[in-house]
PDB file of N, CA and C in Angstrom:
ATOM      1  N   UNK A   1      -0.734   7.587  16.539  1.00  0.00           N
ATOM      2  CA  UNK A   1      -1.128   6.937  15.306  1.00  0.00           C
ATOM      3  C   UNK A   1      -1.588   8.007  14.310  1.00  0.00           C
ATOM      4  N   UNK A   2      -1.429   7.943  13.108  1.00  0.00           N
ATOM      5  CA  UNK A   2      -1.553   9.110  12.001  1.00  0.00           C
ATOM      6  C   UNK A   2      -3.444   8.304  11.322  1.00  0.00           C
ATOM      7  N   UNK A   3      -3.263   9.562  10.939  1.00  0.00           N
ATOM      8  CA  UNK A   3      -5.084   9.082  10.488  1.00  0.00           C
ATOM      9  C   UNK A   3      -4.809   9.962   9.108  1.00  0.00           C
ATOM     10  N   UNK A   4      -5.110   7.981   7.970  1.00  0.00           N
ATOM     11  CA  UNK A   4      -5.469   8.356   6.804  1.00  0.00           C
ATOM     12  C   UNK A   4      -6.357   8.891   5.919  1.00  0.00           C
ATOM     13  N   UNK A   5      -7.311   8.654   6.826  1.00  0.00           N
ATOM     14  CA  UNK A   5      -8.684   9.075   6.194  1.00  0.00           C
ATOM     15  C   UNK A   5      -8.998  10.114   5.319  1.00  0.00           C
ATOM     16  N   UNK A   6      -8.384  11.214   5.849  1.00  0.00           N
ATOM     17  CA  UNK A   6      -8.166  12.961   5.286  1.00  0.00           C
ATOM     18  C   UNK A   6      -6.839  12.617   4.047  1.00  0.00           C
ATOM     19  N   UNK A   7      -6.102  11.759   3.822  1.00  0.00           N
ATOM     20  CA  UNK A   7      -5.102  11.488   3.049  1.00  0.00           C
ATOM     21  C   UNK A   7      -5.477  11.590   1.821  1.00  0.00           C
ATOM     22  N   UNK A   8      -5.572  12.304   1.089  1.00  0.00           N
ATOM     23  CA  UNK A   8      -6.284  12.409  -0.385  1.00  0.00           C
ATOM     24  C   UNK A   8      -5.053  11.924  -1.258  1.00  0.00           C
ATOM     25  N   UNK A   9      -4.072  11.656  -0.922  1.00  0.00           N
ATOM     26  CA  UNK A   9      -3.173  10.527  -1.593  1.00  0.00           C
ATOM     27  C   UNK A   9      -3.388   9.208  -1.317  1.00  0.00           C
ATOM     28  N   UNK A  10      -3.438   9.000  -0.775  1.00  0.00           N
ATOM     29  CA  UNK A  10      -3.377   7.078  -0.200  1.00  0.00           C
ATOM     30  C   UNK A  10      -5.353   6.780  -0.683  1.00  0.00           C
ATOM     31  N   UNK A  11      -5.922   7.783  -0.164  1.00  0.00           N
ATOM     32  CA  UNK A  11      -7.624   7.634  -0.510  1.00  0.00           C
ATOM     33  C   UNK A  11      -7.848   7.230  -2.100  1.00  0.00           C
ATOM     34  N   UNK A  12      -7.394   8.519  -2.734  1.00  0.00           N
ATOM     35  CA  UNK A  12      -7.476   8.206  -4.056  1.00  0.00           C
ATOM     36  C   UNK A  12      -7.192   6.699  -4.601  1.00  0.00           C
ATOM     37  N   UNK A  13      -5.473   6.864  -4.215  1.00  0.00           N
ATOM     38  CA  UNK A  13      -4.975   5.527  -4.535  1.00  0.00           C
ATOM     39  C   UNK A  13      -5.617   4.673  -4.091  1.00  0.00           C
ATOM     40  N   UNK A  14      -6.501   3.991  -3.682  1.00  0.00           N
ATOM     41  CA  UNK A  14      -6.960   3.164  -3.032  1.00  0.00           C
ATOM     42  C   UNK A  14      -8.469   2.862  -3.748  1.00  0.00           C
ATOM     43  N   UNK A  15      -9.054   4.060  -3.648  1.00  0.00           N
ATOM     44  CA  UNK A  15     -10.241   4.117  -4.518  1.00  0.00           C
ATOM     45  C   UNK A  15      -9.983   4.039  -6.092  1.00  0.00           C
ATOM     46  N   UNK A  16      -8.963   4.256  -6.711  1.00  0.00           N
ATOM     47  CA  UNK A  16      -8.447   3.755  -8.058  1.00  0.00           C
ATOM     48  C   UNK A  16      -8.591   2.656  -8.219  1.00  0.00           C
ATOM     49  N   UNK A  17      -7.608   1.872  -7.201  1.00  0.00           N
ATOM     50  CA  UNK A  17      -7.470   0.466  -7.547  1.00  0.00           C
ATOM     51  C   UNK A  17      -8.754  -0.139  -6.971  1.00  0.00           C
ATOM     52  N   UNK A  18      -9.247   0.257  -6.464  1.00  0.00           N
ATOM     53  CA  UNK A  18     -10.879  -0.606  -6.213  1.00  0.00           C
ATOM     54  C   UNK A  18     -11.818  -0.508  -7.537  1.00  0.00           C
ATOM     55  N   UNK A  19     -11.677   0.661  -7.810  1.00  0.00           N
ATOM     56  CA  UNK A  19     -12.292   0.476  -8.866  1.00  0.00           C
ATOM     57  C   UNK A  19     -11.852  -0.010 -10.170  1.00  0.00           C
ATOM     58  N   UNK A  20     -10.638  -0.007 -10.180  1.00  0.00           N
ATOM     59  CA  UNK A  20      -9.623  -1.444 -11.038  1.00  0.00           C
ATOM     60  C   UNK A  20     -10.228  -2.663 -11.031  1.00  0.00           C
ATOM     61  N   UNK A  21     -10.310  -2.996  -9.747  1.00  0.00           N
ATOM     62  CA  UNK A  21     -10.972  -4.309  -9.574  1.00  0.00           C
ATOM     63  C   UNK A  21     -11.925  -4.893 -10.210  1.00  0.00           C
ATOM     64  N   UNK A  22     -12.749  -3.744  -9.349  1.00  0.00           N
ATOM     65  CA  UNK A  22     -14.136  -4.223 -10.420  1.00  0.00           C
ATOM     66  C   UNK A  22     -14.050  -4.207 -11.831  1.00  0.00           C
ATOM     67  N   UNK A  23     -13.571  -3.408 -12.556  1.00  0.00           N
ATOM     68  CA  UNK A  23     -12.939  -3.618 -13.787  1.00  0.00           C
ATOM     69  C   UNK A  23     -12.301  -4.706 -14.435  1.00  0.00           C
ATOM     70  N   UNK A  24     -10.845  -5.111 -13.325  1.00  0.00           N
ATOM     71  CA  UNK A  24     -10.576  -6.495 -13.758  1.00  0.00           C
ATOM     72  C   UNK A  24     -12.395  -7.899 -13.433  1.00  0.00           C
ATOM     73  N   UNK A  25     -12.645  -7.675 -12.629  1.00  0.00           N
ATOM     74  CA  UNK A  25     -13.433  -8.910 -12.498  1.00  0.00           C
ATOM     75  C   UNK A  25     -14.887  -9.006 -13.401  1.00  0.00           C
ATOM     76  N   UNK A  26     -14.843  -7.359 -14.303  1.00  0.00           N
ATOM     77  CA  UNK A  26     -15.699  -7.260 -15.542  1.00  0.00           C
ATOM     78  C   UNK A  26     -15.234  -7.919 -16.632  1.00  0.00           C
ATOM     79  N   UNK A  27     -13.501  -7.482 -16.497  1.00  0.00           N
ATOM     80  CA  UNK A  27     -13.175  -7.988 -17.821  1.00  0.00           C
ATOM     81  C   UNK A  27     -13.387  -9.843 -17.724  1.00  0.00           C
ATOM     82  N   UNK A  28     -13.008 -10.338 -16.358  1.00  0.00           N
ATOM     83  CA  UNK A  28     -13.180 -12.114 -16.530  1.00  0.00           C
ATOM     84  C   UNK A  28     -14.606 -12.294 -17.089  1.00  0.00           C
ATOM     85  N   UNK A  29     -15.335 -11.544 -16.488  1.00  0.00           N
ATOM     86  CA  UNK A  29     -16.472 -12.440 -16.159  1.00  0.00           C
ATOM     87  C   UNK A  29     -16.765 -11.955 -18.354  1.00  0.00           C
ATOM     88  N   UNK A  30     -16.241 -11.067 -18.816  1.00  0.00           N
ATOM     89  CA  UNK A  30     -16.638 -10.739 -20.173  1.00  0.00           C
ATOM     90  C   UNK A  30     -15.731 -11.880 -21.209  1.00  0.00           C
ATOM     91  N   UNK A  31     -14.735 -12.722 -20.430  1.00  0.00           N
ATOM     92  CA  UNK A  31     -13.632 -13.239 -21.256  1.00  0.00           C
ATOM     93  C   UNK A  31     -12.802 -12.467 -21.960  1.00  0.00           C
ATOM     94  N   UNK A  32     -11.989 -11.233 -21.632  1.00  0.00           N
ATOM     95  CA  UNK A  32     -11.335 -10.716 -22.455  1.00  0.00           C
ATOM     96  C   UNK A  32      -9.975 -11.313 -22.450  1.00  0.00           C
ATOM     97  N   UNK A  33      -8.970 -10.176 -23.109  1.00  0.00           N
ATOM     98  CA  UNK A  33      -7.524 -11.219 -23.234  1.00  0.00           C
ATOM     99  C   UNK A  33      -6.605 -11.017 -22.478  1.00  0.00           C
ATOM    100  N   UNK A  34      -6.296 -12.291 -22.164  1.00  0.00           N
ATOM    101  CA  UNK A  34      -5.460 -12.626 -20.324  1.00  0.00           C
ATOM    102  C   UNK A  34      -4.456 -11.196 -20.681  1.00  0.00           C
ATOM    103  N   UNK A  35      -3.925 -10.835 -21.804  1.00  0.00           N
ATOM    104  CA  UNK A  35      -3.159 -10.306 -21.488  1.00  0.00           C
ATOM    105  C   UNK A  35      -3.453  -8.685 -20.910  1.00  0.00           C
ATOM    106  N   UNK A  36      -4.388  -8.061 -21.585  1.00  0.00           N
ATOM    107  CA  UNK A  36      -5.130  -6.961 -20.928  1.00  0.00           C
ATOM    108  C   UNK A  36      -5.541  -7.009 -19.196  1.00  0.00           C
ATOM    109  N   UNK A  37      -6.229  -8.100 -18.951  1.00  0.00           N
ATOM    110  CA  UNK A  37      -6.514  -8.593 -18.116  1.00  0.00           C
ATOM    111  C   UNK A  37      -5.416  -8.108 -16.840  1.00  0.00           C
ATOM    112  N   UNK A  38      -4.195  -8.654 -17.532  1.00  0.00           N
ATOM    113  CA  UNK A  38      -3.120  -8.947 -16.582  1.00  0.00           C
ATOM    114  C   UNK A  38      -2.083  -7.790 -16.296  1.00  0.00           C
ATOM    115  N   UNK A  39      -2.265  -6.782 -17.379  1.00  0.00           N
ATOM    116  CA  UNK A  39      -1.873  -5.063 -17.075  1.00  0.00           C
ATOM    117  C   UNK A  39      -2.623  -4.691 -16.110  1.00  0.00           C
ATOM    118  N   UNK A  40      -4.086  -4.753 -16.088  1.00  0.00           N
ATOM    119  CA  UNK A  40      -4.544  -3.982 -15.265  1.00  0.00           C
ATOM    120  C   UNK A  40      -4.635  -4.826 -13.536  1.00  0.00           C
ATOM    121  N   UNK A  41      -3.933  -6.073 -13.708  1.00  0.00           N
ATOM    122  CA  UNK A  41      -3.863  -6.379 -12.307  1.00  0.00           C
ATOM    123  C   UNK A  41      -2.366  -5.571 -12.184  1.00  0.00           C
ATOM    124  N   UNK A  42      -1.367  -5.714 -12.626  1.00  0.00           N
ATOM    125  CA  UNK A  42      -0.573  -4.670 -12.418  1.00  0.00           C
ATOM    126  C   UNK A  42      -0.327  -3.549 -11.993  1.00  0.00           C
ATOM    127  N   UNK A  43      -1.638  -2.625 -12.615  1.00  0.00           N
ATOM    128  CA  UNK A  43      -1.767  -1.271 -12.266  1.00  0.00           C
ATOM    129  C   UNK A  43      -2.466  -1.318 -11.287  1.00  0.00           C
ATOM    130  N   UNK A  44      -3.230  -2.104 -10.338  1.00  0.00           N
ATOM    131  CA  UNK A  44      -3.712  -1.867  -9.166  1.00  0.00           C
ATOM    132  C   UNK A  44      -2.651  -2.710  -8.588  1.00  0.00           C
ATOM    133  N   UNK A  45      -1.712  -3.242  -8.438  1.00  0.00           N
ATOM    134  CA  UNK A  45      -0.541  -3.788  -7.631  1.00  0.00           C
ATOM    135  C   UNK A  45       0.072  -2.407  -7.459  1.00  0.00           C
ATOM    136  N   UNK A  46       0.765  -1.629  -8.625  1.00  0.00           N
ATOM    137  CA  UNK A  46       1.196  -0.178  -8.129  1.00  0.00           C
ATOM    138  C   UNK A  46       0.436   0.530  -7.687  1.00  0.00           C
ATOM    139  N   UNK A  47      -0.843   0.963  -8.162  1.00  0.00           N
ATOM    140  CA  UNK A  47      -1.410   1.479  -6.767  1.00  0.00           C
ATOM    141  C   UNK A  47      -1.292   1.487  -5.532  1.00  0.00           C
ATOM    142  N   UNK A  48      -1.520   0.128  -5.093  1.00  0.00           N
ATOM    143  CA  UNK A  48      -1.311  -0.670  -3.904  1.00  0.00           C
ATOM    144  C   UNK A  48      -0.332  -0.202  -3.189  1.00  0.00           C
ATOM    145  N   UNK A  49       1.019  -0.493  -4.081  1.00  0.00           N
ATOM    146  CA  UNK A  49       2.489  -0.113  -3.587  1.00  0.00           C
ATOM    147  C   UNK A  49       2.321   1.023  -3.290  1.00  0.00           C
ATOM    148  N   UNK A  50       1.784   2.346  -4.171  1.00  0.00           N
ATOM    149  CA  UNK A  50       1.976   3.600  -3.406  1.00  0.00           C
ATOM    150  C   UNK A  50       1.593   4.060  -2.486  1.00  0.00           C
ATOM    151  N   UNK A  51       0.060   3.641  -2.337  1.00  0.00           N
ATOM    152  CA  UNK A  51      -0.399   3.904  -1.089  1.00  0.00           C
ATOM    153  C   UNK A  51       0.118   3.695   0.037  1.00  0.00           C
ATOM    154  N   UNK A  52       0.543   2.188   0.186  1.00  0.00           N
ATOM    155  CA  UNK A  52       1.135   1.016   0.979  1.00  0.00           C
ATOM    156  C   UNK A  52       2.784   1.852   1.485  1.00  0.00           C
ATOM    157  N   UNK A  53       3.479   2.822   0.372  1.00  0.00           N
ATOM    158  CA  UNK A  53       4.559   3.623   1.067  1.00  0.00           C
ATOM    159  C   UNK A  53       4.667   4.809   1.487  1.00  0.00           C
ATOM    160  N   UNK A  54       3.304   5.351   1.460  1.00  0.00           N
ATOM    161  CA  UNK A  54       3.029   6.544   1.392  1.00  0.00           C
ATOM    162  C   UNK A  54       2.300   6.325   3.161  1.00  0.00           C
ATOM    163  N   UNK A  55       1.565   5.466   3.537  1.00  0.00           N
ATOM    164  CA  UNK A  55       1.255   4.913   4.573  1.00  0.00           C
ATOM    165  C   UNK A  55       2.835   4.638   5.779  1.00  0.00           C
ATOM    166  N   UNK A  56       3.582   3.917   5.075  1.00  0.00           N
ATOM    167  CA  UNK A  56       4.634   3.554   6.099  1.00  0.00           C
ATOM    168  C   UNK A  56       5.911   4.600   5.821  1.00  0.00           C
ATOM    169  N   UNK A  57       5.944   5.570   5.378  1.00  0.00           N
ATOM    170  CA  UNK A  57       6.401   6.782   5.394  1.00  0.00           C
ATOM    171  C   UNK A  57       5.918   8.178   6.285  1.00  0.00           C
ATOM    172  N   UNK A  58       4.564   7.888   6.340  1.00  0.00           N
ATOM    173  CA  UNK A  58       3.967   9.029   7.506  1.00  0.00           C
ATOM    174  C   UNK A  58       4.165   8.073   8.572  1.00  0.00           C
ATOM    175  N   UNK A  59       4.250   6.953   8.887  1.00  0.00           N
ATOM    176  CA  UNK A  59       3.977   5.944  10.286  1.00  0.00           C
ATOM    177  C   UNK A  59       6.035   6.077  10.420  1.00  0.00           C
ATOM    178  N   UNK A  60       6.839   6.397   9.469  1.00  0.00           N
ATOM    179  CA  UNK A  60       7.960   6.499  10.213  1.00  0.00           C
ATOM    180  C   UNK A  60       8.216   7.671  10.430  1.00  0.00           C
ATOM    181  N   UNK A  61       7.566   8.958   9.554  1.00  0.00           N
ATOM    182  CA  UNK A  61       7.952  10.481  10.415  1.00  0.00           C
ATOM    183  C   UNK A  61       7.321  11.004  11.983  1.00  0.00           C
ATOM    184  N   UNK A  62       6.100   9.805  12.102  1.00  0.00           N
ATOM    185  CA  UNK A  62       5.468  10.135  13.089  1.00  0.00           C
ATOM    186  C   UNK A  62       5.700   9.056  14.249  1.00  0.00           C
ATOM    187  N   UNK A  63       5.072   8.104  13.970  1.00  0.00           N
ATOM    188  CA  UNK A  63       5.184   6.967  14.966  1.00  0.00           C
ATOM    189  C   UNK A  63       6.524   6.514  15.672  1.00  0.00           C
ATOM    190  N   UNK A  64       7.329   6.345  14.618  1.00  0.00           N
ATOM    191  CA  UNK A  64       9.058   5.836  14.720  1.00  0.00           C
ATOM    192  C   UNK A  64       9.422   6.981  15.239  1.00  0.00           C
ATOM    193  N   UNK A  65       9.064   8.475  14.420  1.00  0.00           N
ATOM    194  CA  UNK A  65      10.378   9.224  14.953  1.00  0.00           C
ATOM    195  C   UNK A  65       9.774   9.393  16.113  1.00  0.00           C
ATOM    196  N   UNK A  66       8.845   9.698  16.783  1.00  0.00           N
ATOM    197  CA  UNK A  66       7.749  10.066  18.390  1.00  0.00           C
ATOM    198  C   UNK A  66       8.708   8.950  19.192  1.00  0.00           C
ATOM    199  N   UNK A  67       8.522   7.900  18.846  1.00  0.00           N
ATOM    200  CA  UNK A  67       9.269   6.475  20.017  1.00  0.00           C
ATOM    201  C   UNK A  67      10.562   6.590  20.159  1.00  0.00           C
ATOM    202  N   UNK A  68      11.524   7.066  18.810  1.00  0.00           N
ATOM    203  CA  UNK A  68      13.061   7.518  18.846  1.00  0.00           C
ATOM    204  C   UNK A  68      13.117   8.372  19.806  1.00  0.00           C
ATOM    205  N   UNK A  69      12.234   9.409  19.968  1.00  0.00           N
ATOM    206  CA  UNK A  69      12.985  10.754  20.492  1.00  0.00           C
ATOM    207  C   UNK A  69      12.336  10.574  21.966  1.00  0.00           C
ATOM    208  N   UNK A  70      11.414   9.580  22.319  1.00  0.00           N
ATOM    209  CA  UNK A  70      11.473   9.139  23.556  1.00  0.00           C
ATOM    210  C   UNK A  70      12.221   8.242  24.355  1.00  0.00           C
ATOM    211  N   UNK A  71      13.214   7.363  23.619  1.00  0.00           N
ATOM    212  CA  UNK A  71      13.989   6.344  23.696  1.00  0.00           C
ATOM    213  C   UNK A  71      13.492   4.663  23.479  1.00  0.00           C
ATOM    214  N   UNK A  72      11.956   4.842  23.124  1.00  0.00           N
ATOM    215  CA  UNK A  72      11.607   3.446  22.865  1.00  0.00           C
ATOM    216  C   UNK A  72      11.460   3.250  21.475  1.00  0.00           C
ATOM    217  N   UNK A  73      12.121   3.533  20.446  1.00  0.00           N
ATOM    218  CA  UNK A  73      12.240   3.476  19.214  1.00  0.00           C
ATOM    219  C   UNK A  73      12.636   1.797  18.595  1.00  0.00           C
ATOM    220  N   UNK A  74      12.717   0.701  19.405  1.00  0.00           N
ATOM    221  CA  UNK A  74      13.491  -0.382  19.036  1.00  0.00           C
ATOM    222  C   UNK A  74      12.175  -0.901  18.228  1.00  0.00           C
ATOM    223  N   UNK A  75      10.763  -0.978  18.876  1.00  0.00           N
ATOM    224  CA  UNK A  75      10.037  -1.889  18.687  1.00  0.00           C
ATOM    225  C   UNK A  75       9.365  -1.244  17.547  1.00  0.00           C
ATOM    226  N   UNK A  76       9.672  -0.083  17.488  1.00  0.00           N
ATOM    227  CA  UNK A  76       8.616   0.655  16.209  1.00  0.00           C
ATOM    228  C   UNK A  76       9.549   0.355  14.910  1.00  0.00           C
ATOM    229  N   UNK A  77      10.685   0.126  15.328  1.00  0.00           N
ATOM    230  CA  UNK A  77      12.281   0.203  14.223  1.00  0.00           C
ATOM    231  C   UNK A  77      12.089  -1.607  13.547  1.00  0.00           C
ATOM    232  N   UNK A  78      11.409  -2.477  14.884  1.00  0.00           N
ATOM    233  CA  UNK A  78      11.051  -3.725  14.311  1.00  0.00           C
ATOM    234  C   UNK A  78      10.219  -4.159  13.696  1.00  0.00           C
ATOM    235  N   UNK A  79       9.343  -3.076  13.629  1.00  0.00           N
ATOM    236  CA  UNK A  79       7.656  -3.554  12.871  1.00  0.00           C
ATOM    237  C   UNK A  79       8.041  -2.848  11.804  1.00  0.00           C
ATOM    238  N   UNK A  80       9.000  -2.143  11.098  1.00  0.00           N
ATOM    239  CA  UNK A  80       9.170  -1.689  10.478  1.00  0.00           C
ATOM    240  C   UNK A  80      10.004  -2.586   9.584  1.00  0.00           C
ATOM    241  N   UNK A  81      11.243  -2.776  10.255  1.00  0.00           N
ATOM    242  CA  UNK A  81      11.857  -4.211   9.499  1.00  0.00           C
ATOM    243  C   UNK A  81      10.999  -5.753   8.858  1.00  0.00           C
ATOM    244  N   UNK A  82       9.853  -5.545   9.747  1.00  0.00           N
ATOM    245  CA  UNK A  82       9.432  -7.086   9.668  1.00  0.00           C
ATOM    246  C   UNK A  82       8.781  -6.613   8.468  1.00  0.00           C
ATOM    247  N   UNK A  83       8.033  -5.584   8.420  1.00  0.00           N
ATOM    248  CA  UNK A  83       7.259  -5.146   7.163  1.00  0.00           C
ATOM    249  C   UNK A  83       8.172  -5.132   5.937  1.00  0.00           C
ATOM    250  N   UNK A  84       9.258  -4.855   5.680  1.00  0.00           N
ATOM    251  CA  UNK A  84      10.210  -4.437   4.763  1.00  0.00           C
ATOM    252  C   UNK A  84      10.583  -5.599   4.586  1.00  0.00           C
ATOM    253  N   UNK A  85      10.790  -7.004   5.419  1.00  0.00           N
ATOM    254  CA  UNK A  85      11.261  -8.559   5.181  1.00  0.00           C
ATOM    255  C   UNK A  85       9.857  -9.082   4.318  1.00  0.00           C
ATOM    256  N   UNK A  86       8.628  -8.864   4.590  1.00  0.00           N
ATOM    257  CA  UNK A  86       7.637  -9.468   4.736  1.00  0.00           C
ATOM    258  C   UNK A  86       7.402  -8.661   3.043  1.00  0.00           C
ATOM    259  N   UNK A  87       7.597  -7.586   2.462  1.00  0.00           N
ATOM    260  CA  UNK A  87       7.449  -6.895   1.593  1.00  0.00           C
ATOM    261  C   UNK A  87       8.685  -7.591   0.581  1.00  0.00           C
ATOM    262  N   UNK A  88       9.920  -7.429   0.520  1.00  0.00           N
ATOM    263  CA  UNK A  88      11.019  -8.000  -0.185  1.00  0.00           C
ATOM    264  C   UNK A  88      10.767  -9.974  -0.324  1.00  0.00           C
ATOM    265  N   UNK A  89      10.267 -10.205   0.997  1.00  0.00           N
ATOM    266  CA  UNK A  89      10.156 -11.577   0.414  1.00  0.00           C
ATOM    267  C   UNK A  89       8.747 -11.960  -0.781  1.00  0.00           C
ATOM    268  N   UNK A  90       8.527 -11.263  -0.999  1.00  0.00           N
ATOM    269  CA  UNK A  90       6.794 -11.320  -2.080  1.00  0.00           C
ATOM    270  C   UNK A  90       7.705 -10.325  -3.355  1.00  0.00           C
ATOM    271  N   UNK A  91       8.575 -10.195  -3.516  1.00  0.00           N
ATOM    272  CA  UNK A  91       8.725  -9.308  -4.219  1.00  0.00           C
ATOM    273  C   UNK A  91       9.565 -10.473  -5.537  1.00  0.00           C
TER     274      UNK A  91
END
Protein backbone atom coordinates (compact mmCIF):
# COMPACT_ATOMS: atom_id res chain seq x y z
CA UNK A 1 0.00 0.00 0.00
CA UNK A 2 1.58 3.53 -0.92
CA UNK A 3 1.38 6.17 1.87
CA UNK A 4 0.03 9.60 1.03
CA UNK A 5 0.71 11.40 3.77
CA UNK A 6 4.37 12.65 2.65
CA UNK A 7 2.46 13.41 -0.86
CA UNK A 8 2.80 17.14 -1.01
CA UNK A 9 0.67 16.87 -4.18
CA UNK A 10 -2.48 15.13 -3.23
CA UNK A 11 -1.89 17.00 0.60
CA UNK A 12 -1.94 20.31 -0.81
CA UNK A 13 -4.72 19.46 -3.09
CA UNK A 14 -6.74 18.41 -0.52
CA UNK A 15 -5.98 21.08 1.96
CA UNK A 16 -6.99 23.66 -0.90
CA UNK A 17 -10.16 22.34 -1.37
CA UNK A 18 -10.91 22.15 2.37
CA UNK A 19 -10.26 25.26 2.69
CA UNK A 20 -12.59 26.03 -0.39
CA UNK A 21 -15.13 24.72 1.61
CA UNK A 22 -15.12 26.62 4.27
CA UNK A 23 -15.13 29.40 1.95
CA UNK A 24 -18.01 28.10 -0.01
CA UNK A 25 -20.11 27.58 3.29
CA UNK A 26 -18.95 31.44 4.23
CA UNK A 27 -20.12 32.54 1.15
CA UNK A 28 -23.96 30.72 1.94
CA UNK A 29 -24.14 31.49 5.17
CA UNK A 30 -23.15 35.51 3.81
CA UNK A 31 -25.88 35.07 0.83
CA UNK A 32 -23.65 35.76 -1.94
CA UNK A 33 -24.38 35.06 -5.73
CA UNK A 34 -25.31 31.43 -6.54
CA UNK A 35 -23.28 32.05 -9.29
CA UNK A 36 -19.84 32.74 -7.53
CA UNK A 37 -20.93 30.38 -5.13
CA UNK A 38 -21.10 27.71 -7.75
CA UNK A 39 -17.39 28.32 -9.41
CA UNK A 40 -15.95 27.76 -6.38
CA UNK A 41 -17.81 24.42 -5.81
CA UNK A 42 -16.23 23.63 -9.06
CA UNK A 43 -12.83 24.43 -8.18
CA UNK A 44 -12.83 22.16 -5.24
CA UNK A 45 -14.53 19.33 -7.53
CA UNK A 46 -11.11 19.73 -9.62
CA UNK A 47 -9.18 19.64 -6.85
CA UNK A 48 -10.80 16.64 -5.79
CA UNK A 49 -10.29 15.09 -9.28
CA UNK A 50 -6.59 15.67 -9.05
CA UNK A 51 -5.83 14.42 -6.05
CA UNK A 52 -8.36 11.52 -6.54
CA UNK A 53 -5.86 10.64 -9.93
CA UNK A 54 -2.89 11.32 -8.63
CA UNK A 55 -3.90 8.76 -5.74
CA UNK A 56 -5.06 5.95 -8.27
CA UNK A 57 -2.05 6.48 -10.43
CA UNK A 58 0.59 5.73 -7.62
CA UNK A 59 -1.97 2.69 -6.42
CA UNK A 60 -1.53 1.44 -10.21
CA UNK A 61 2.43 1.86 -10.47
CA UNK A 62 2.61 0.21 -7.20
CA UNK A 63 -0.18 -1.90 -6.03
CA UNK A 64 -1.43 -3.21 -9.64
CA UNK A 65 1.91 -3.38 -11.08
CA UNK A 66 3.40 -5.49 -7.51
CA UNK A 67 0.11 -8.08 -8.07
CA UNK A 68 0.84 -8.18 -12.11
CA UNK A 69 4.31 -9.17 -11.74
CA UNK A 70 3.29 -11.72 -9.14
CA UNK A 71 0.50 -13.16 -11.22
CA UNK A 72 -2.44 -12.00 -9.03
CA UNK A 73 -3.06 -8.84 -10.88
CA UNK A 74 -6.92 -9.71 -11.79
CA UNK A 75 -8.38 -8.41 -8.55
CA UNK A 76 -6.27 -5.23 -8.29
CA UNK A 77 -7.14 -4.75 -12.36
CA UNK A 78 -10.97 -5.00 -10.85
CA UNK A 79 -10.96 -2.45 -8.18
CA UNK A 80 -9.58 -0.49 -10.57
CA UNK A 81 -12.29 -0.92 -13.22
CA UNK A 82 -15.04 -0.66 -10.65
CA UNK A 83 -13.51 2.71 -9.64
CA UNK A 84 -13.29 4.00 -13.28
CA UNK A 85 -17.31 2.61 -13.78
CA UNK A 86 -18.19 4.16 -10.46
CA UNK A 87 -16.19 7.52 -11.58
CA UNK A 88 -17.68 7.74 -15.44
CA UNK A 89 -21.07 6.94 -14.13
CA UNK A 90 -21.17 10.47 -11.86
CA UNK A 91 -19.60 12.07 -14.57
Amino acid sequence: MVSHKDDSEVMNSLKTARGQIDGILKMIDEERYCIDISKQIFAVQSLLKKANMKILKDHMHSCVLSAVSEGSGDEKIDEIIYILEKYIDRS
